[in-house]
C-alpha atoms as a PDB file:
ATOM      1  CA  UNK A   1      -4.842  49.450  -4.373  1.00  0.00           C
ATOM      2  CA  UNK A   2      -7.542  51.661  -2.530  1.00  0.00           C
ATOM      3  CA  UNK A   3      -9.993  49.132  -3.125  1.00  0.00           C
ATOM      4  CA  UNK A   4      -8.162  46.592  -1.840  1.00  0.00           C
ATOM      5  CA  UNK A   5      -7.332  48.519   1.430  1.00  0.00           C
ATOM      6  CA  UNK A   6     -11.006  49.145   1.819  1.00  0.00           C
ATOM      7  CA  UNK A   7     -12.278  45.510   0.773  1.00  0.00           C
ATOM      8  CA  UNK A   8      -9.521  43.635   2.381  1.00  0.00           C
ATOM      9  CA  UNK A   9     -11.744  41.354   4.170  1.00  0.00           C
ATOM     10  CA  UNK A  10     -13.927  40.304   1.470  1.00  0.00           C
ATOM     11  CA  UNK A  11     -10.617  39.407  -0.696  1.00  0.00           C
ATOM     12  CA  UNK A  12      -9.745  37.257   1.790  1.00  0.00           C
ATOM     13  CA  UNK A  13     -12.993  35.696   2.034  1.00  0.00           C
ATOM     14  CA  UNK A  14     -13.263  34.985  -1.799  1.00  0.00           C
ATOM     15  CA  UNK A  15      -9.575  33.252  -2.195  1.00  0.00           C
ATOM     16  CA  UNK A  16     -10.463  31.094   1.225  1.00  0.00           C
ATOM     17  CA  UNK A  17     -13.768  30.188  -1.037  1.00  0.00           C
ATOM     18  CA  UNK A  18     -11.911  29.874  -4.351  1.00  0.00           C
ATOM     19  CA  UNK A  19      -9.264  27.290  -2.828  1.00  0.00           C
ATOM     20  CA  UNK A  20     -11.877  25.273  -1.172  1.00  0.00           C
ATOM     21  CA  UNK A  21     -14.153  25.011  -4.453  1.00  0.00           C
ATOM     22  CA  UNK A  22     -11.148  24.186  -6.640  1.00  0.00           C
ATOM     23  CA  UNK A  23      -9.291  21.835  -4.610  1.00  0.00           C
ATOM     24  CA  UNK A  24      -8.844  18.448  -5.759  1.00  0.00           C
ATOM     25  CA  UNK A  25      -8.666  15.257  -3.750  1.00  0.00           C
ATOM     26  CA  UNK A  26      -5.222  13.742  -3.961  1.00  0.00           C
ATOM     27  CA  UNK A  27      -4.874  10.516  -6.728  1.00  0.00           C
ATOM     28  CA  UNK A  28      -4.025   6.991  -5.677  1.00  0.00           C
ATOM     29  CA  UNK A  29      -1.874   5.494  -8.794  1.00  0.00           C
ATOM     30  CA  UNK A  30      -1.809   1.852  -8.166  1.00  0.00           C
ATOM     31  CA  UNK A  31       0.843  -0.053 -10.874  1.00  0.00           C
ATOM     32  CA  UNK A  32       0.995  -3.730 -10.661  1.00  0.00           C
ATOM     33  CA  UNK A  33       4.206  -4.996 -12.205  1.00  0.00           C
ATOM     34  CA  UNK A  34       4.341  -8.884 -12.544  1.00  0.00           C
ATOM     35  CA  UNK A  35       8.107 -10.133 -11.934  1.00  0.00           C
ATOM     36  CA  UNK A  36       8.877 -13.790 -12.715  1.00  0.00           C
ATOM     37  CA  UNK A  37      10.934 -15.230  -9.878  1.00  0.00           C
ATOM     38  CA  UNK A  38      13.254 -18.669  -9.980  1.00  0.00           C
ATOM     39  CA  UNK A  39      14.076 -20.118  -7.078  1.00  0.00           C
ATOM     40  CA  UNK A  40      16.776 -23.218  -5.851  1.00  0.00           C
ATOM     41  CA  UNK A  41      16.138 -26.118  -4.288  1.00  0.00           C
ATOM     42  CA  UNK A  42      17.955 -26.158  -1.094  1.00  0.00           C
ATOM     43  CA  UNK A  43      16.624 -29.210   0.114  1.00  0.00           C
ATOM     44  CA  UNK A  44      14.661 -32.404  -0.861  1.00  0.00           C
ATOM     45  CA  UNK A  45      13.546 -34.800   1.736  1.00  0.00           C
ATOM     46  CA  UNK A  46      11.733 -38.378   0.375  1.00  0.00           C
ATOM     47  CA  UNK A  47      10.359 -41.351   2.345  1.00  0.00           C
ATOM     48  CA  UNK A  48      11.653 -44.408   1.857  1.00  0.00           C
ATOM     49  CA  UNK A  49       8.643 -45.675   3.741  1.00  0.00           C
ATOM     50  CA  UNK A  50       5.532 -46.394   1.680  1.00  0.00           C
ATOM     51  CA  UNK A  51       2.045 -47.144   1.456  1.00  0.00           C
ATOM     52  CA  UNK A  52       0.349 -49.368  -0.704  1.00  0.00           C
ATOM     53  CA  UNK A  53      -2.555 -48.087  -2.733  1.00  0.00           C
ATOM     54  CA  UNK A  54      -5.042 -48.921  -5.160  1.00  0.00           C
ATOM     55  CA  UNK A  55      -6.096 -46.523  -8.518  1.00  0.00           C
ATOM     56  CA  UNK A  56      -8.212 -46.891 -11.439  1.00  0.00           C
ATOM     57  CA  UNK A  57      -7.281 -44.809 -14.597  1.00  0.00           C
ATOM     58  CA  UNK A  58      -9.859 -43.221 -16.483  1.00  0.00           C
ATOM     59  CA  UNK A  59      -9.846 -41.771 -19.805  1.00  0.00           C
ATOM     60  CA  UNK A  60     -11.880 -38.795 -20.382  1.00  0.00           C
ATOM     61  CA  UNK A  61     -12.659 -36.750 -23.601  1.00  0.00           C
ATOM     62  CA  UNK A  62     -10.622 -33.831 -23.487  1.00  0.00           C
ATOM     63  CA  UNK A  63      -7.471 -36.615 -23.357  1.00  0.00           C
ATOM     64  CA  UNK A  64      -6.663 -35.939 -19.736  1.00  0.00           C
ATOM     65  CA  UNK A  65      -6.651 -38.879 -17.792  1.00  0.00           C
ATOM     66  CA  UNK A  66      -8.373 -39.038 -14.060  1.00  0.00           C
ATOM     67  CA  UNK A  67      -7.282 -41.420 -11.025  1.00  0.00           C
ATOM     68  CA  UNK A  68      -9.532 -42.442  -8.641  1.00  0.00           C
ATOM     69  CA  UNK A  69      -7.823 -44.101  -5.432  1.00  0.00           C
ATOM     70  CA  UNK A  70      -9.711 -47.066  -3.719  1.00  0.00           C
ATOM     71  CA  UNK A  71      -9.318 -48.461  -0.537  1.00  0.00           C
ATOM     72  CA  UNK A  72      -9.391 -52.239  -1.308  1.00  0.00           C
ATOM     73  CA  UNK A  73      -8.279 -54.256  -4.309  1.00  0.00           C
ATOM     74  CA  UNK A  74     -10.445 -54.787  -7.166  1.00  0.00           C
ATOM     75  CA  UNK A  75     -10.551 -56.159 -10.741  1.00  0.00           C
ATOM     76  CA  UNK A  76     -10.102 -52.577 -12.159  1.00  0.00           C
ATOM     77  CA  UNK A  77      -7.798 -51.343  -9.499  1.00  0.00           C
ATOM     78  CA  UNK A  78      -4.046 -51.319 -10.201  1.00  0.00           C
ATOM     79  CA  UNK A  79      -1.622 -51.839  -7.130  1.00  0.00           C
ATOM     80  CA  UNK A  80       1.055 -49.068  -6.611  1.00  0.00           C
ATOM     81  CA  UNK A  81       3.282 -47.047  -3.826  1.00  0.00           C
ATOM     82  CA  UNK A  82       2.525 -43.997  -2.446  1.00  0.00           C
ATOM     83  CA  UNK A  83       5.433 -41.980  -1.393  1.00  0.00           C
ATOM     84  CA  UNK A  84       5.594 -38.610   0.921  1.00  0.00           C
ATOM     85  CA  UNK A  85       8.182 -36.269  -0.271  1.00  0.00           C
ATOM     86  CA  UNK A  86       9.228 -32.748   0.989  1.00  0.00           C
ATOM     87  CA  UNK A  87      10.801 -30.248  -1.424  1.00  0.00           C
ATOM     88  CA  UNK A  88      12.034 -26.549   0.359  1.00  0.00           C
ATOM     89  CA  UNK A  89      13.633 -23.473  -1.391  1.00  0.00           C
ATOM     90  CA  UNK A  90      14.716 -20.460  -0.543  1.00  0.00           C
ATOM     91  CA  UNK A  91      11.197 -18.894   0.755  1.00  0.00           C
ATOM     92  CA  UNK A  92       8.504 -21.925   0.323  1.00  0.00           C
ATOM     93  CA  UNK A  93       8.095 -25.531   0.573  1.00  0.00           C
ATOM     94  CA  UNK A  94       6.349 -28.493  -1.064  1.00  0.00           C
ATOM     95  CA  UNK A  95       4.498 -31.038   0.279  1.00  0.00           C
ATOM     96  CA  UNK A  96       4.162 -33.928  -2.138  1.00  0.00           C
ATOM     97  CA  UNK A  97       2.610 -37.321  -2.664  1.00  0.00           C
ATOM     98  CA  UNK A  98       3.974 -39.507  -5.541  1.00  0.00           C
ATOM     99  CA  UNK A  99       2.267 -42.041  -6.317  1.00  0.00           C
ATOM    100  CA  UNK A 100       4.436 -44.910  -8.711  1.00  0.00           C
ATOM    101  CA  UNK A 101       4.501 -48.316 -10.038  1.00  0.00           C
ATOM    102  CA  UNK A 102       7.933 -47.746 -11.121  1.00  0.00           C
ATOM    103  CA  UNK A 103       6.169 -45.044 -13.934  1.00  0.00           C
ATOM    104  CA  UNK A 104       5.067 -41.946 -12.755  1.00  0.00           C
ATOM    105  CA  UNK A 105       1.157 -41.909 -12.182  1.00  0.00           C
ATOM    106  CA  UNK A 106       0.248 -39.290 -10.092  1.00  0.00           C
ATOM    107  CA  UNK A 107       1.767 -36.038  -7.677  1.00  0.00           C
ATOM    108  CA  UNK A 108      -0.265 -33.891  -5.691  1.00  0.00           C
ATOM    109  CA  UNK A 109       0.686 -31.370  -3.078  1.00  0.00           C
ATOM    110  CA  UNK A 110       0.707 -28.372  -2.069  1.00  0.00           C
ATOM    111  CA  UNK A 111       3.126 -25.254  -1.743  1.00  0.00           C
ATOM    112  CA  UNK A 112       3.564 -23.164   1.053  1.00  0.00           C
ATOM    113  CA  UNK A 113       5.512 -19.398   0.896  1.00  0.00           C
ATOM    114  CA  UNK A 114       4.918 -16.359   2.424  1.00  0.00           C
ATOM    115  CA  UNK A 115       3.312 -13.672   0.289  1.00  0.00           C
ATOM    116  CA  UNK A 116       4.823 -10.065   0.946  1.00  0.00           C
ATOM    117  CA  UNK A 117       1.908  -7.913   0.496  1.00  0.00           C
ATOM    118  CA  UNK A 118       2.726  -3.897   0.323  1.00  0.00           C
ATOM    119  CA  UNK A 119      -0.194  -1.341   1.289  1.00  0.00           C
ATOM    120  CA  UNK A 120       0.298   1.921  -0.091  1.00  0.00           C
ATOM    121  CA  UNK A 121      -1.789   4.765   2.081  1.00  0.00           C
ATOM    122  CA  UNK A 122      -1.806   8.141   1.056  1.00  0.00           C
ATOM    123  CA  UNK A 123      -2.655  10.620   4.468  1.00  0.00           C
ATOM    124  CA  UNK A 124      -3.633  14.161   3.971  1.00  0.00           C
ATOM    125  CA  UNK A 125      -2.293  16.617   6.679  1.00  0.00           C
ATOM    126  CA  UNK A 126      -5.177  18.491   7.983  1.00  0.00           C
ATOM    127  CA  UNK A 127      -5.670  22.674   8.642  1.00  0.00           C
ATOM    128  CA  UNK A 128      -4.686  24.251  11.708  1.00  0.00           C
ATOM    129  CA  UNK A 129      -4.751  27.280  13.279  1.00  0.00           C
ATOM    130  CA  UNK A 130      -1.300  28.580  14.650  1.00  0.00           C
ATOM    131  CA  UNK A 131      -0.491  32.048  16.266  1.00  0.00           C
ATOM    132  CA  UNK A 132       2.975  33.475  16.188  1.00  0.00           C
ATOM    133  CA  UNK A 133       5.182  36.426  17.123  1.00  0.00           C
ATOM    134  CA  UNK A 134       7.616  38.304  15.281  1.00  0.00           C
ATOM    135  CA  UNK A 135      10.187  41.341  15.322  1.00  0.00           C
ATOM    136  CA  UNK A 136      12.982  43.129  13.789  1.00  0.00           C
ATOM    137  CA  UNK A 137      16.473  42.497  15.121  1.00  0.00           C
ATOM    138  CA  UNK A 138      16.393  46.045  17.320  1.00  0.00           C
ATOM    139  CA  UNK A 139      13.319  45.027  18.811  1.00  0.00           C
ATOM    140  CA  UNK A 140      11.467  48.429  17.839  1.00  0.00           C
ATOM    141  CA  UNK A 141       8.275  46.722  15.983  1.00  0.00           C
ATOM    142  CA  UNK A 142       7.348  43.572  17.511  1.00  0.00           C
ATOM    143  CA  UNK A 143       4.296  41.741  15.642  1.00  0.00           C
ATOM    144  CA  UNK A 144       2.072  39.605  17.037  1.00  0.00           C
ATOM    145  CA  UNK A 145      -0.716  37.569  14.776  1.00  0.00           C
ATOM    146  CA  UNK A 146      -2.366  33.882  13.581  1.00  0.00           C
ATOM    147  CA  UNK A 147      -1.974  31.759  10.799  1.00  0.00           C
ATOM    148  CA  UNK A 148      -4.271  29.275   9.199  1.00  0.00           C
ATOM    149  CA  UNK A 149      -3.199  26.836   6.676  1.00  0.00           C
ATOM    150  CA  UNK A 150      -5.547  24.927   4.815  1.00  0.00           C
ATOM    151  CA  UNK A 151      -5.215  21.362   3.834  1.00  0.00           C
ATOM    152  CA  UNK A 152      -1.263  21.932   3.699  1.00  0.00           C
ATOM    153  CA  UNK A 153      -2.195  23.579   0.171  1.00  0.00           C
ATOM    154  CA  UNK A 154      -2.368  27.634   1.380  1.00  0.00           C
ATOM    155  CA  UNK A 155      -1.898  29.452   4.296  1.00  0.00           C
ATOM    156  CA  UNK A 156      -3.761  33.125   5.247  1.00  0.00           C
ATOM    157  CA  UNK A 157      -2.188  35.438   8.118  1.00  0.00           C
ATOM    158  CA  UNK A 158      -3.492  38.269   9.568  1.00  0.00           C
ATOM    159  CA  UNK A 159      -1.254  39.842  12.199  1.00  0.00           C
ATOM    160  CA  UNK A 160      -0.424  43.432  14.309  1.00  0.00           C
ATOM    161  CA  UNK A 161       2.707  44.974  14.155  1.00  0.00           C
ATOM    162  CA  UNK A 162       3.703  47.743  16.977  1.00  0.00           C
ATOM    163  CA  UNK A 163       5.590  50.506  14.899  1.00  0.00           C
ATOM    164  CA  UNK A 164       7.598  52.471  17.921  1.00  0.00           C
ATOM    165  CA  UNK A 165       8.683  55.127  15.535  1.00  0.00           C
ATOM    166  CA  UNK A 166       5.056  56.143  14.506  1.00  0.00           C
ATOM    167  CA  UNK A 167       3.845  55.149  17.857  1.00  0.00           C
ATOM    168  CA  UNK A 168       0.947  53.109  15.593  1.00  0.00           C
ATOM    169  CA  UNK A 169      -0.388  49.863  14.613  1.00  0.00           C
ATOM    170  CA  UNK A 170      -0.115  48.562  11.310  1.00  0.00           C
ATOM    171  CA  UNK A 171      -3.158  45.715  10.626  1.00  0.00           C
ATOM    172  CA  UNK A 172      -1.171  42.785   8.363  1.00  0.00           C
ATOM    173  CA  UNK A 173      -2.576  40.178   6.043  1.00  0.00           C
ATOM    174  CA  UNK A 174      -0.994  37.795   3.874  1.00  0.00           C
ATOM    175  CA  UNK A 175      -1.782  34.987   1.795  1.00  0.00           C
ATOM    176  CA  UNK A 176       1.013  32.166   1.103  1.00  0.00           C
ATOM    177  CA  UNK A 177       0.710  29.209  -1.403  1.00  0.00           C
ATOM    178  CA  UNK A 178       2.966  25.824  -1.559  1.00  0.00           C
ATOM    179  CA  UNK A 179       4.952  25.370  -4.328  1.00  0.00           C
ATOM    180  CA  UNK A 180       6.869  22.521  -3.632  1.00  0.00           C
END
């Protein structure tokens, strides 16, 4: 305890180094869950309006067959109806072309929804310096002093308290740590 009372200071000055050398930067845990999602169709919209169009099917190797669209008739070319249809659900909507002979032969499109995108930021509260002022309820040792709290991890006071008893003044220190 004496050596403490004499060294005081340099305790201090060791625990402010020890916290700063063994703190740890805060983790980021980032967990992606994948959630399959069914929506209804609330609403389907197709023209009865169409245009005439010309396609060539090709058969590739891999068994999947390719259209190719011309703009005027030809030997090859096949003549079928091109239809604009509109497909909505609850949060997106599809814009489609069918194309049809009275068999399916091609759709393309494309679908529109709004992506909800969540950014998660982690913010460190920084040190500060604070002063404050203290007494007992009779108003017979008032205490005045600072505080310093680093990185919202530890604080370290040093304060004054007036003793009107002793007529003296007691030097204070204190070290506090977070443990919730």
């Amino acid at each position: 305890m004496e050596f403490l009372r004499r060294n005081w200071l340099g305790v201090i000055i060791v625990v402010i180094i020890l916290v700063i050398l063994f703190e740890q930067e805060p983790k980021t845990i980032t967990e992606i869950k994948y959630i399959p999602k069914t929506e209804t169709i609330t609403e389907t919209k197709i023209d009865t309006v169409y245009e005439q169009v010309y396609y060539t099917k090709i058969k590739t190797l891999k068994g999947k067959d390719s259209i190719i669209y011309k703009d005027v008739p030809s030997e090859t070319a096949s003549l079928a109806r091109q239809y604009k249809a509109t497909v909505k659900t609850d949060s997106s909507r599809a814009d489609l072309q069918i194309v049809t002979t009275g068999e399916l032969i091609d759709v393309k499109g494309t679908i529109s929804y709004n992506q909800k995108e969540t950014t998660k930021t982690i913010v460190r509260q920084k040190s500060g310096l604070f002063i404050y002022g203290s007494t007992n309820p009779t108003l017979t040792q008032p205490e005045i002093g600072l505080l310093y709290q680093l990185k919202n991890k530890v604080f370290i006071s040093t304060g004054v308290q007036y003793n009107s008893f002793t007529k003296t003044a007691d030097f204070k220190i204190g070290v506090g740590i977070k443990i919730l």
